[in-house]
Protein backbone atom coordinates (compact mmCIF):
# COMPACT_ATOMS: atom_id res chain seq x y z
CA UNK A 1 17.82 17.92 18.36
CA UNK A 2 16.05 19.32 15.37
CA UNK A 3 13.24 22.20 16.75
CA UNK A 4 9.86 21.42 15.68
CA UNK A 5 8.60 24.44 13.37
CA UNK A 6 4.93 25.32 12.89
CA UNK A 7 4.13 26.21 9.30
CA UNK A 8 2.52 29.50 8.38
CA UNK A 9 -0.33 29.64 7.74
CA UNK A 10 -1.63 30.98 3.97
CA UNK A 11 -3.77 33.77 3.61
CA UNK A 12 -4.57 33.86 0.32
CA UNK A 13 -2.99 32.63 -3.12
CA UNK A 14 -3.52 34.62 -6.18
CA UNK A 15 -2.11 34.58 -9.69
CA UNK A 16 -0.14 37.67 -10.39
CA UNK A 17 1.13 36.53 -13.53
CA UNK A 18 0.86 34.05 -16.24
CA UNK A 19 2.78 32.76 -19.60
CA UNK A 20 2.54 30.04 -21.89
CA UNK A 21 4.74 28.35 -19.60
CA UNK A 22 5.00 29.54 -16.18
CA UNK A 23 2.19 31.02 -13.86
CA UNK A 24 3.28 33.56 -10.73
CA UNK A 25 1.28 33.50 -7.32
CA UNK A 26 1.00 35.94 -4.97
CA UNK A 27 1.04 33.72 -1.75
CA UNK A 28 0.17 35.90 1.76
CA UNK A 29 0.96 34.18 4.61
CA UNK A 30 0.68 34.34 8.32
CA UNK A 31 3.58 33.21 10.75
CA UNK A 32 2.92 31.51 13.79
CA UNK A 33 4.41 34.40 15.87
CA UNK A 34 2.40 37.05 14.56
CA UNK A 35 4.19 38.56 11.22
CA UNK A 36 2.49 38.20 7.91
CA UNK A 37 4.20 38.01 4.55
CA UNK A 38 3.68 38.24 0.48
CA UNK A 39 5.76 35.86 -1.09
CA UNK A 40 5.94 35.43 -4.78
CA UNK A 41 6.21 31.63 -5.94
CA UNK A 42 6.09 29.97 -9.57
CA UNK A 43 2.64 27.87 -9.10
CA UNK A 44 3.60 24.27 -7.50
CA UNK A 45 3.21 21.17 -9.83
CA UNK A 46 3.82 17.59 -9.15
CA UNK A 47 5.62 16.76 -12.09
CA UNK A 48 8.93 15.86 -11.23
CA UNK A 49 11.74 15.43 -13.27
CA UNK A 50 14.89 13.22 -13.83
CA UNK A 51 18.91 13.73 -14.45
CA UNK A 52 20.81 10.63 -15.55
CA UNK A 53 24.55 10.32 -15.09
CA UNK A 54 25.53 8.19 -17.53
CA UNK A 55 28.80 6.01 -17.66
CA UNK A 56 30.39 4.12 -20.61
CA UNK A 57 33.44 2.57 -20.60
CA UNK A 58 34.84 4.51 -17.24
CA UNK A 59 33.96 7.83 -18.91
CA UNK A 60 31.17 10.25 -17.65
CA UNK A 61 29.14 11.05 -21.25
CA UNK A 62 27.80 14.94 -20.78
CA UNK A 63 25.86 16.92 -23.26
CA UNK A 64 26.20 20.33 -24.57
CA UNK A 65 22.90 22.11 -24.61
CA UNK A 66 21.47 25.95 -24.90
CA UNK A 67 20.71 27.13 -21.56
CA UNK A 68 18.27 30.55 -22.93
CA UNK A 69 18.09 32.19 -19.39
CA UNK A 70 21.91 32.75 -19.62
CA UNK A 71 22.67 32.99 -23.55
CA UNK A 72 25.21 30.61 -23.88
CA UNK A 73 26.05 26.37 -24.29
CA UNK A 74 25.86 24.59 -20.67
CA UNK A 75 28.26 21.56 -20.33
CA UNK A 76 25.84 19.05 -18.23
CA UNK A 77 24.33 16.00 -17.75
CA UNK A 78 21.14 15.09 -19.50
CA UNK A 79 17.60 16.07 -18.24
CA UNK A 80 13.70 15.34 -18.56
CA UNK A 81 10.55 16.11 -17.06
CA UNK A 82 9.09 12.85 -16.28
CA UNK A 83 5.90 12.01 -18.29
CA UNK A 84 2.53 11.37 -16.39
CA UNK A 85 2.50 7.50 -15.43
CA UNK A 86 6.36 7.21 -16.04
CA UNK A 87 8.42 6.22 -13.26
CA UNK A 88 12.05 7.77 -12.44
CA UNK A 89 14.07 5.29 -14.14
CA UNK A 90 11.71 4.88 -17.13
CA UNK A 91 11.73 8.63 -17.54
CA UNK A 92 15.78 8.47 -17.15
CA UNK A 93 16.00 5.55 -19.80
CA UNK A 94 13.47 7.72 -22.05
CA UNK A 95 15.65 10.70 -21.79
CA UNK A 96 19.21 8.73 -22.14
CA UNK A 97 17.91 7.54 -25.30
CA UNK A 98 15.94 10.85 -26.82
CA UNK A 99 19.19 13.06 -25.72
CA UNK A 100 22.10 10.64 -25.94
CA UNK A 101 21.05 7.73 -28.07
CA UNK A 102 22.19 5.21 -25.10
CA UNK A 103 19.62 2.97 -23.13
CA UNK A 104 20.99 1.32 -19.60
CA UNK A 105 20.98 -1.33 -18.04
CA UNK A 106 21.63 -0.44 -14.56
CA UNK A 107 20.10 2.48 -13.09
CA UNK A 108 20.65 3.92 -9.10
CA UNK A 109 18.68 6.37 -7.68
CA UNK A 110 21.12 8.60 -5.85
CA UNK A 111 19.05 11.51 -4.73
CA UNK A 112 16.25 13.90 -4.75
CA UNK A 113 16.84 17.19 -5.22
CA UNK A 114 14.54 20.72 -5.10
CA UNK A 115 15.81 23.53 -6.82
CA UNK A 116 15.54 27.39 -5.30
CA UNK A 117 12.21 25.78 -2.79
CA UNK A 118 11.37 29.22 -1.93
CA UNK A 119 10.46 29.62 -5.73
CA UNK A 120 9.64 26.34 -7.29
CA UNK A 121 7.97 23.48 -6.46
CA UNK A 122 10.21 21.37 -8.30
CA UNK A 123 12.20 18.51 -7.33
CA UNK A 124 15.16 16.66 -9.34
CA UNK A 125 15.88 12.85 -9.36
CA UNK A 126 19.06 12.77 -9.93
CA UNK A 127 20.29 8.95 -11.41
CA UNK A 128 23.41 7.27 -12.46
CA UNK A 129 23.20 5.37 -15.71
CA UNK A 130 25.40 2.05 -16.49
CA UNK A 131 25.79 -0.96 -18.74
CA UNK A 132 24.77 1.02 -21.96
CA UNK A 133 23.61 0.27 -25.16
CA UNK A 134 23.27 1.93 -28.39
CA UNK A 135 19.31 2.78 -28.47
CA UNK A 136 18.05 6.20 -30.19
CA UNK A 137 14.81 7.87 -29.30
CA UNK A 138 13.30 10.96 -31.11
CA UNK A 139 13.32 13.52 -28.51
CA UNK A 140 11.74 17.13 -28.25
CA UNK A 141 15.32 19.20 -28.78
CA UNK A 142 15.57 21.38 -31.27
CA UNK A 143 19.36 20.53 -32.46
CA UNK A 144 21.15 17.80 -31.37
CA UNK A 145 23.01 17.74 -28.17
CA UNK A 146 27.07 17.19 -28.76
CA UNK A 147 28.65 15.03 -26.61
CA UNK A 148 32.10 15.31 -24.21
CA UNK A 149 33.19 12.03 -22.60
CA UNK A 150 35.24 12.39 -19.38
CA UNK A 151 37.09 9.97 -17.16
CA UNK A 152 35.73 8.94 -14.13
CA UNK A 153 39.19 9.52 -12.50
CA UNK A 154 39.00 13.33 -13.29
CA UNK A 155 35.65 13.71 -12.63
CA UNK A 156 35.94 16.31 -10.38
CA UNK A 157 38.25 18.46 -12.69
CA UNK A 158 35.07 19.10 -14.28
CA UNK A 159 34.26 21.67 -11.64
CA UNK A 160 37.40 23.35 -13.39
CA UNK A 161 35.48 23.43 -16.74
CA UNK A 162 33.68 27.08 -17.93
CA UNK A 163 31.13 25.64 -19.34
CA UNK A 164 30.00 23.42 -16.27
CA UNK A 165 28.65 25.84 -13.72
CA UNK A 166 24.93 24.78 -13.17
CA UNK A 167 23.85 23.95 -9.81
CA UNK A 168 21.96 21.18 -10.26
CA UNK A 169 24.86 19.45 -12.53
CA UNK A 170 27.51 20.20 -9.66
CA UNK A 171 25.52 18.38 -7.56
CA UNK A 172 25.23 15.73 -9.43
CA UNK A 173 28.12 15.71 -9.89
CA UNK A 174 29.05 15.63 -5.92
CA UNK A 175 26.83 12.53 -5.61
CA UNK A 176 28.11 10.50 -8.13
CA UNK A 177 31.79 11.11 -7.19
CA UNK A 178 31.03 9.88 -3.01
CA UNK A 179 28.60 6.88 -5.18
CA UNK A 180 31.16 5.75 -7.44
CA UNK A 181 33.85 6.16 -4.68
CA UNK A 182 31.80 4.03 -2.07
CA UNK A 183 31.23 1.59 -4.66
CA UNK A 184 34.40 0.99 -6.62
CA UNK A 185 35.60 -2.29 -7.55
């Protein structure tokens, strides 16, 4: 039986910090049994945003795209914010085209996910992509995004590969492996 947790209470929000991209709140809150805390979050939004597994042919098709924070090429799946008045699998046909010049199909929703929740507001729909077809969008990326196709059946070798170590992509990766497994032929 789950316990049934009271919220804190919040204080007080106040921007501590702001870029062109990201604003930083102060948050001070009070706990139901007496302690009171400063957290630091990145201002909540609603915008989600999508990730699209997509699968060709029995092959996973993964993207190879600058990742600034840690200076280096990330081996992942491709990504999107979702655009006001787009829904999930709009957004994730959008992006499949802009980053991998592929439309789909088939889409299925397998999850969605937040990313470090004591930070960010932001939550993840993670998708799987099938029955593609050759369909180009212009997208916002500054160079365009090589592609690695991998076998379904070694999917999980993947978590083997040094260039495929973000969170949000392992995950992904997790969900389509017990998807496609539950679902095969």
């Amino acid at each position: 039986m789950t316990q049934h947790l009271q919220k804190p209470k919040i204080l007080k929000v106040e921007t501590v910090a702001r870029s062109r991209l990201f604003t930083i709140e102060s948050v001070e809150l009070a706990f139901s049994n007496g302690a009171e805390r400063v957290y630091e979050r990145m201002r909540p939004s609603e915008r989600e945003a999508v990730m699209i597994i997509p699968v060709i042919d029995d092959e996973l098709v993964l993207i190879h795209e600058y990742a600034v924070g840690i200076e280096s090429y990330e081996l992942g799946f491709p990504k999107g914010l979702i655009d006001a008045g787009e829904g999930v699998l709009e957004a994730a046909n959008r992006e499949l085209m802009e980053e991998v010049g592929f439309g789909a199909r088939h889409f299925d929703v397998l999850a969605k996910l937040t990313m470090a929740p004591s930070y960010f507001s932001s939550r993840m729909n993670i998708v799987i992509a099938k029955d593609l077809y050759l369909q180009s969008l212009e997208g916002d990326e500054p160079e365009p995004l090589p592609q690695t196709r991998w076998p379904v059946s070694r999917m999980m070798e993947l978590l083997q590969h040094p260039d495929f170590c973000e969170a949000r992509n392992v995950s992904a990766l997790f969900l389509a492996h017990d998807f496609l497994t539950r679902n095969a032929r």
